[in-house]
Each structure stands twice: as structure tokens, then as C-alpha cells.
Protein backbone atom coordinates (compact mmCIF):
# COMPACT_ATOMS: atom_id res chain seq x y z
CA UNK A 1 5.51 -6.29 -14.32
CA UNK A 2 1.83 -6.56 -12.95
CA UNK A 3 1.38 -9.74 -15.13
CA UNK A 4 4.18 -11.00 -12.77
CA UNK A 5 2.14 -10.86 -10.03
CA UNK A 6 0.42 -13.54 -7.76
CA UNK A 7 -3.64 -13.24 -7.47
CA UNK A 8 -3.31 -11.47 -3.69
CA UNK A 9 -0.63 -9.20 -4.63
CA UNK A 10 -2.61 -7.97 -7.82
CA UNK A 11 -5.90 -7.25 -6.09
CA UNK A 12 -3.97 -4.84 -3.02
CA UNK A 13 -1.91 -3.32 -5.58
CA UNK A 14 -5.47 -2.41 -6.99
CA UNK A 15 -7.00 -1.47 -3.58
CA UNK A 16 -4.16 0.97 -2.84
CA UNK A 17 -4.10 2.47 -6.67
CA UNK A 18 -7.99 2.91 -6.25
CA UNK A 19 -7.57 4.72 -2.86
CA UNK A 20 -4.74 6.51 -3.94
CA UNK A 21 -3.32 7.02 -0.46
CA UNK A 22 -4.30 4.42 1.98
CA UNK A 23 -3.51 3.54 5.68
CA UNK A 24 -2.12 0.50 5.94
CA UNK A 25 -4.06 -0.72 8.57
CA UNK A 26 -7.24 -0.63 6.09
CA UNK A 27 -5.89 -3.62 3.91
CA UNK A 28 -7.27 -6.75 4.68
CA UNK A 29 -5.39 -8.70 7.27
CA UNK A 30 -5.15 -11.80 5.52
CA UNK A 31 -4.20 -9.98 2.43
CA UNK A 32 -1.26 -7.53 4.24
CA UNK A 33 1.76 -9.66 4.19
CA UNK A 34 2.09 -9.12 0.51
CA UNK A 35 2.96 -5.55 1.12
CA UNK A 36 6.50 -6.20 1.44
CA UNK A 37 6.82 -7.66 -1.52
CA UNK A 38 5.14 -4.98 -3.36
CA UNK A 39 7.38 -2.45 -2.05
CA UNK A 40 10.32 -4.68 -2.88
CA UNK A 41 8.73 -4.57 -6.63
CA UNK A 42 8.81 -1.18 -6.40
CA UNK A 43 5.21 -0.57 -7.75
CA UNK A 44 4.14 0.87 -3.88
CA UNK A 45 5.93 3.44 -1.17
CA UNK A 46 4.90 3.21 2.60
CA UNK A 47 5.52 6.59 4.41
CA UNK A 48 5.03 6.91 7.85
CA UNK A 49 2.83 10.84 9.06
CA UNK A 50 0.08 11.95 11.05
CA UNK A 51 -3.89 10.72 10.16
CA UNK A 52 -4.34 14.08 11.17
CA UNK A 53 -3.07 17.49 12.46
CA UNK A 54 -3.21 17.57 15.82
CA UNK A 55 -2.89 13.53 16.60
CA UNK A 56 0.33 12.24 18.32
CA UNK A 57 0.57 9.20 16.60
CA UNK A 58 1.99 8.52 13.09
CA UNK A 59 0.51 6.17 11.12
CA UNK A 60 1.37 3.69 7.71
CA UNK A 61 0.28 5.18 4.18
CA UNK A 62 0.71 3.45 1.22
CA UNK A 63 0.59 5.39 -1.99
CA UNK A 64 0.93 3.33 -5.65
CA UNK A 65 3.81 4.36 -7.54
CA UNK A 66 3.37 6.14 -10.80
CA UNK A 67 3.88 3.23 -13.61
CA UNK A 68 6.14 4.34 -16.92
């Protein structure tokens, strides 16, 4: 699957399996409109939560799924 994957799409899927839980906001703007896709691939998740406890806000995490 990851030998599938275009140049931009490989190097975020790395970012967010290096981070292990990233905001979405933190990827590169020129490099976020492969998220979609990735999702659609299955090989990320995007929940939505609180940065932290007592913020009002949620916010975009992305989290790598676990490859088998």
C-alpha cells in the first residue's frame, strides 16, 4: 500500500506516524490537502477533542493507523 503512494502523501503519512498523534493544523499547508486521501486509504483516522482540559474549542488530531 505505501509503495502506492504519491511523494506528498508518503512524507505526511511519515510526519503523522513520527508524531504519533498530531493536530492537524501542524501539517504543512501546502502539504494538507492530501489528508483526505489518506484517510480514504485508510492508513490515517482524524478525531475531533479538546488540545486541552479546560479549552472550549475542539480541535483536528490525526493518529496513523496500525499497519498489518
Amino acid at each position: 500500500m505505501l509503495e502506492s503512494l504519491s511523494q506528498v502523501e508518503r512524507t505526511v503519512y511519515e510526519l503523522i506516524l513520527r508524531a504519533g498523534d498530531l493536530m492537524a493544523k501542524d501539517v504543512p499547508l501546502k502539504m494538507a490537502g492530501v489528508i483526505p486521501r489518506l484517510i480514504e486509504k485508510g492508513l490515517v483516522e482524524a478525531s475531533r477533542r479538546h488540545a486541552t482540559p479546560g479549552s472550549k474549542k475542539k480541535q483536528t488530531f490525526l493518529k496513523a493507523k496500525k499497519r498489518e
